[in-house]
Protein backbone atom coordinates (compact mmCIF):
# COMPACT_ATOMS: atom_id res chain seq x y z
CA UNK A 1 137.11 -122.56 12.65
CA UNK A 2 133.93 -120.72 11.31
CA UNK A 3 136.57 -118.06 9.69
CA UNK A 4 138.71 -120.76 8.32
CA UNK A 5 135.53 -122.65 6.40
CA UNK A 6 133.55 -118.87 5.54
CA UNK A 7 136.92 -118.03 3.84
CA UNK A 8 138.53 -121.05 2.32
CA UNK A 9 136.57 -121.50 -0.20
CA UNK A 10 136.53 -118.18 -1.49
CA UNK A 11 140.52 -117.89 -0.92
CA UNK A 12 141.15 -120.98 -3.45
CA UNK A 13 138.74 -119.78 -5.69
CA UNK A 14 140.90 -116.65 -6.17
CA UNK A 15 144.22 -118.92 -6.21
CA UNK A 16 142.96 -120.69 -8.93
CA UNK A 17 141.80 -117.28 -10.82
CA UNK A 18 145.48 -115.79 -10.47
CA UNK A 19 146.82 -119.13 -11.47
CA UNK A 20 144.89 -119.16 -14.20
CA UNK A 21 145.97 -115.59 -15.35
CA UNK A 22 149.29 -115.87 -14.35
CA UNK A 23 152.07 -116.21 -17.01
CA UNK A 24 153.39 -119.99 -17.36
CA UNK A 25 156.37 -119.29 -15.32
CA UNK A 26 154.85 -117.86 -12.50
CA UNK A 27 152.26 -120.89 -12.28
CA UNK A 28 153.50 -124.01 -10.50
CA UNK A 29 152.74 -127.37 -12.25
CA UNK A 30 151.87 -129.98 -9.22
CA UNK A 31 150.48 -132.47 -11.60
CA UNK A 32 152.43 -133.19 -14.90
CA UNK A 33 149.17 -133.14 -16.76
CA UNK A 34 147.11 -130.14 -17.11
CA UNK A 35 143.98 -131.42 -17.60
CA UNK A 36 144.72 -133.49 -14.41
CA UNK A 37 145.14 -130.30 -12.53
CA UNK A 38 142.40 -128.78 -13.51
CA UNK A 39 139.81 -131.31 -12.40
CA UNK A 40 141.73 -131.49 -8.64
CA UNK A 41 141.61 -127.49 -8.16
CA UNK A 42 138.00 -127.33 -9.51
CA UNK A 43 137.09 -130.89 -7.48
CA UNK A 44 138.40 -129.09 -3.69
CA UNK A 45 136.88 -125.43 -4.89
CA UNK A 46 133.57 -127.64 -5.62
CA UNK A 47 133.79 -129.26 -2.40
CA UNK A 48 134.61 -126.31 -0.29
CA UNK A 49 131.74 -124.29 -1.46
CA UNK A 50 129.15 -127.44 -1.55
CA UNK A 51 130.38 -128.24 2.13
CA UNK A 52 130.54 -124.53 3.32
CA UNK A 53 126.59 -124.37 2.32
CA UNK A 54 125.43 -127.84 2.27
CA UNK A 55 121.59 -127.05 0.82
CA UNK A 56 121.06 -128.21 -2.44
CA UNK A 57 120.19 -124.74 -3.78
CA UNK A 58 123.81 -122.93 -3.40
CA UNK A 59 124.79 -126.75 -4.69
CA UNK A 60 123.10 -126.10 -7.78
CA UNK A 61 124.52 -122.99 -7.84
CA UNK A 62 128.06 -123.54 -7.35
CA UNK A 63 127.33 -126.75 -9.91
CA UNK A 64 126.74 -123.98 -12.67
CA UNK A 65 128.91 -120.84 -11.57
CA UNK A 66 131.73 -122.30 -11.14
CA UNK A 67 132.22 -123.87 -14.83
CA UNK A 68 131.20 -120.94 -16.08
CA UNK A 69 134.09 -118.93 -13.97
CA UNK A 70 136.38 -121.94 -15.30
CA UNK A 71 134.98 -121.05 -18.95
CA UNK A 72 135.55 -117.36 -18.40
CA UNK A 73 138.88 -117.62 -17.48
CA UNK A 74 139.88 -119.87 -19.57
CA UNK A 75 138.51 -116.70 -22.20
CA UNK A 76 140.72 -114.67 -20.28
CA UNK A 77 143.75 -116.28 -20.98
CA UNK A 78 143.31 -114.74 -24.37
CA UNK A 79 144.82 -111.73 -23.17
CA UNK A 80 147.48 -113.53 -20.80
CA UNK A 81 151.02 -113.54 -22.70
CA UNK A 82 152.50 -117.24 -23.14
CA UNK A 83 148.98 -118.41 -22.29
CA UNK A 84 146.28 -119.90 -24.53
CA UNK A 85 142.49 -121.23 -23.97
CA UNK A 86 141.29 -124.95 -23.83
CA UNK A 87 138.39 -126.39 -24.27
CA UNK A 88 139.71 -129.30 -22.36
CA UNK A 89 140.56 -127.67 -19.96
CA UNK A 90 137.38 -125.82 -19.03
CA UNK A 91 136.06 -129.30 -19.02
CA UNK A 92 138.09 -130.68 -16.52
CA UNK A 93 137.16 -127.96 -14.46
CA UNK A 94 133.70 -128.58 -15.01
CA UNK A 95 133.87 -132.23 -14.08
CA UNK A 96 135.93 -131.59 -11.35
CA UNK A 97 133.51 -129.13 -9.75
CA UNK A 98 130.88 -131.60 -10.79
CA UNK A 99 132.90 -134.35 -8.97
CA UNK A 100 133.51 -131.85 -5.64
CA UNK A 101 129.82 -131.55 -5.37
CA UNK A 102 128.55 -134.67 -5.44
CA UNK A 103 131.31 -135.97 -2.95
CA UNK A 104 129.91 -133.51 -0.73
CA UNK A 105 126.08 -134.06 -1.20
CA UNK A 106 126.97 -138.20 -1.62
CA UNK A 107 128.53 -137.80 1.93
CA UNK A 108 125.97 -136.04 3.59
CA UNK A 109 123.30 -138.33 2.61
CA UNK A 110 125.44 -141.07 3.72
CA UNK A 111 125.62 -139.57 6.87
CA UNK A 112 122.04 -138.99 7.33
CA UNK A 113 121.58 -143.04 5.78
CA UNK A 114 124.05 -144.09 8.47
CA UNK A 115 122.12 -142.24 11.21
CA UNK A 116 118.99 -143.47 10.27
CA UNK A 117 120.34 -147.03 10.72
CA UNK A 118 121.51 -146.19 13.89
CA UNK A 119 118.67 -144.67 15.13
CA UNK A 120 116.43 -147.67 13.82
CA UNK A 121 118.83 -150.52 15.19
CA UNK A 122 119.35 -148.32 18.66
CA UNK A 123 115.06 -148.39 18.68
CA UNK A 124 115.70 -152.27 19.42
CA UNK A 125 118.08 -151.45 22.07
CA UNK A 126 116.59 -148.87 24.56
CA UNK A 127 120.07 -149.24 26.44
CA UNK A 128 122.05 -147.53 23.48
CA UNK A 129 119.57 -144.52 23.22
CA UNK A 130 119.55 -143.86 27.07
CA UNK A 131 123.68 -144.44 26.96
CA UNK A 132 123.87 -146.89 29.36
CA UNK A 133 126.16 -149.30 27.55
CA UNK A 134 129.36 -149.35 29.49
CA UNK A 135 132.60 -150.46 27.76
């Protein structure tokens, strides 16, 4: 599992870079809209790295790396026959890696909110804390 989560992130990141090089029909279209596609591929790359290193410094990092890797590929694509840059698109991918983070950091705070509650309420009930609550 460690290999799987070290690796995943990394692995999509360079799908999305061939994809994004690739000629038009080489790349499959999942989502009729491009834009669309963009902000899902960025969104799970976001999430993947945010949840691979959970401290808010790599957050902040991946926050600005990885729409400026969207932005340089999209430059890229200069050189790519049948291929052509978007602004729009580098947005997308922006706000999808934008989006991908702050799933990841709203859902760890969460978690730690909904511990804290537990911890508090299981304060009032000594028998939850030793485990002694039978079912």
């Amino acid at each position: 599992m460690p290999f799987i989560s070290r690796y995943a992130c990394w692995a999509v990141l360079v799908l999305i870079a061939l994809l994004s090089l690739a000629p038009p029909q080489w790349r499959p279209h999942l989502i009729p809209i491009g834009q669309l596609e963009h902000l899902a591929a960025y969104a799970l790359v976001g999430a993947l790295l945010a949840a691979r290193y959970r401290a808010y410094r790599p957050m902040i990092i991946v926050s600005i790396a990885l729409p400026v890797c969207a932005a340089l590929l999209e430059i890229a694509q200069i050189w790519t026959p049948g291929r052509d840059p978007k602004f729009s698109d580098f947005a997308a991918g922006a706000l999808g890696t934008w989006i991908g983070v702050a799933s990841v950091l709203f859902a760890l705070r969460s978690r730690v909110w909904l511990r804290g509650q537990f911890i508090s309420q299981a304060g009032h009930h000594p028998e939850i804390v030793a485990g002694a609550v039978e079912r």
